[in-house]
Protein backbone atom coordinates (compact mmCIF):
# COMPACT_ATOMS: atom_id res chain seq x y z
CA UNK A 1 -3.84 4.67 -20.56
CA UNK A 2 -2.25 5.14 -17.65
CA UNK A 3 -4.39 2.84 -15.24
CA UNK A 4 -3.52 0.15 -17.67
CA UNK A 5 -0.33 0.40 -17.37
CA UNK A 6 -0.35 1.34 -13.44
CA UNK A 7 -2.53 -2.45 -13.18
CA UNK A 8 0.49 -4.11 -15.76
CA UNK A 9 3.14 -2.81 -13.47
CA UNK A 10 1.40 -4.41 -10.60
CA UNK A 11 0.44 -7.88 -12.36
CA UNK A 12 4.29 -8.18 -13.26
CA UNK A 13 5.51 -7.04 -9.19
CA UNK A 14 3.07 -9.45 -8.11
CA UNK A 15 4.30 -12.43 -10.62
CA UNK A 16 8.05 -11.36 -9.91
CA UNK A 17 9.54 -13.53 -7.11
CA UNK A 18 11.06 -11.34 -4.66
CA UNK A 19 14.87 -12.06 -3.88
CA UNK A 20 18.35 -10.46 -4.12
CA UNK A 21 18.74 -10.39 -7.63
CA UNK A 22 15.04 -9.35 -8.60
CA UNK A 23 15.04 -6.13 -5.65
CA UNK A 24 16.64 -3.81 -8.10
CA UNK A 25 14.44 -4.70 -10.76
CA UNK A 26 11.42 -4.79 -8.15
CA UNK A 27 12.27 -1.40 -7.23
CA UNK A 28 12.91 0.16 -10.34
CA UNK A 29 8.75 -1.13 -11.01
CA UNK A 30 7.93 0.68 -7.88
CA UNK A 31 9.60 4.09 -9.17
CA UNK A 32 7.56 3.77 -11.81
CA UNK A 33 4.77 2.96 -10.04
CA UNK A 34 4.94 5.91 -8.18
CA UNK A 35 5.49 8.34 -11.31
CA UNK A 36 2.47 6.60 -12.88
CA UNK A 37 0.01 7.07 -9.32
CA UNK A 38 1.38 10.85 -9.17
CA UNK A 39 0.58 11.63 -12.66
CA UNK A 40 -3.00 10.16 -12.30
CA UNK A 41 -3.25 12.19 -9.11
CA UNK A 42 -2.32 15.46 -10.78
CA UNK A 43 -4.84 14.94 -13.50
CA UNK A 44 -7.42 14.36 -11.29
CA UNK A 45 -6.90 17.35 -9.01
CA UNK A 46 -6.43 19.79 -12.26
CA UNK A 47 -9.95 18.14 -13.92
CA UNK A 48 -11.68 19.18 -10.18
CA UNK A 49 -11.47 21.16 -7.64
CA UNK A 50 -11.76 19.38 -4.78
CA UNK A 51 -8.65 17.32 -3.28
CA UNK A 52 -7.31 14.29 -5.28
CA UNK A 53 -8.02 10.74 -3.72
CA UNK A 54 -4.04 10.23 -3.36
CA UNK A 55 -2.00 7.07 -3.06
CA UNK A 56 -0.41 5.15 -0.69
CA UNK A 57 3.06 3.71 -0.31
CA UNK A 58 3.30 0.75 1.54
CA UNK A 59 6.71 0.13 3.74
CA UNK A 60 7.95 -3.69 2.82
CA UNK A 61 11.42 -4.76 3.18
CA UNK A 62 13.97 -4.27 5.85
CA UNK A 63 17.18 -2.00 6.44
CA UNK A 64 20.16 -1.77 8.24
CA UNK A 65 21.34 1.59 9.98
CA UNK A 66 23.96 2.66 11.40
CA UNK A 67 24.68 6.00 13.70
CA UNK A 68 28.06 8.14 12.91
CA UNK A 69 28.70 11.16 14.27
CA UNK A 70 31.08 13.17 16.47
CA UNK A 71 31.10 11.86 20.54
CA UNK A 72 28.61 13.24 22.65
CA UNK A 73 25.76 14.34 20.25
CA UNK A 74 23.23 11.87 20.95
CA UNK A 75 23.37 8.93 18.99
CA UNK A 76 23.16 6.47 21.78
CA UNK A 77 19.86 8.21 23.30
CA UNK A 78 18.00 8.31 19.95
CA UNK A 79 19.15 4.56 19.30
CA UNK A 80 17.23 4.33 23.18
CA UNK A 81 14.37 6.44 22.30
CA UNK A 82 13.97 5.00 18.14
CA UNK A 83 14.05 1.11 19.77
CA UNK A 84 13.29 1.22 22.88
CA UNK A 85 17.32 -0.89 23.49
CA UNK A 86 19.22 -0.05 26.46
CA UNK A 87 22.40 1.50 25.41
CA UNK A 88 24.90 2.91 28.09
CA UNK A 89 25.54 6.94 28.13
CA UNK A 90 27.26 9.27 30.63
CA UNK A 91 28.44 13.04 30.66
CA UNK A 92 31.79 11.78 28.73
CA UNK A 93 32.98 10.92 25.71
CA UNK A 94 33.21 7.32 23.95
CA UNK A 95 30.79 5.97 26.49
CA UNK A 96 29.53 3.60 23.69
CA UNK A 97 32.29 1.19 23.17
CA UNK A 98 30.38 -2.04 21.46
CA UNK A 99 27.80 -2.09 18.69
CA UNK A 100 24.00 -2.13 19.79
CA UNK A 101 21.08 -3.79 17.76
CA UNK A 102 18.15 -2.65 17.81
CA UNK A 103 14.87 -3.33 16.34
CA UNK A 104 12.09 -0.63 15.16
């Protein structure tokens, strides 16, 4: 029962075209998804007793973040050590004065 409908939800994620207005259905699919793998997982694992097989969850899409926070705490040098972007700090406050993109 539930692999049938785990390989429906898929068939209809993979014949659902993927722009602004389908990403909340598309990830309301993938919520369910994941309910569905986690519940096949737990039945497994109480039927043995060895460790379930498990699922994956692949990353797709892209985000945009942004650091606030009080001066001096650090959010320049983990923007530096996330990206690997050059972003100007000293021993004072409000070194950062421009916005910084960077790119994981």
């Amino acid at each position: 029962e539930a692999e049938r409908r785990i390989a429906d939800i898929e068939a209809e994620m993979a014949r659902t075209q993927k722009n602004k207005a389908t990403m909340g259905h598309l990830c309301a699919l993938k919520a369910r998804l994941a309910s569905l793998k986690r519940t096949v997982v737990e039945q497994q694992t109480k039927k043995s007793t060895g460790p379930g097989d498990g699922f994956d969850v692949r990353a797709t899409g892209d985000a945009r973040v942004g650091f606030i926070g009080f001066p001096s705490v650090g959010k320049s040098t983990l923007l530096t050590c996330l990206t690997g972007v050059h972003s100007e700090a000293a021993d004072y406050e409000f070194t950062t004065l421009t916005c910084i993109p960077g790119v994981m």
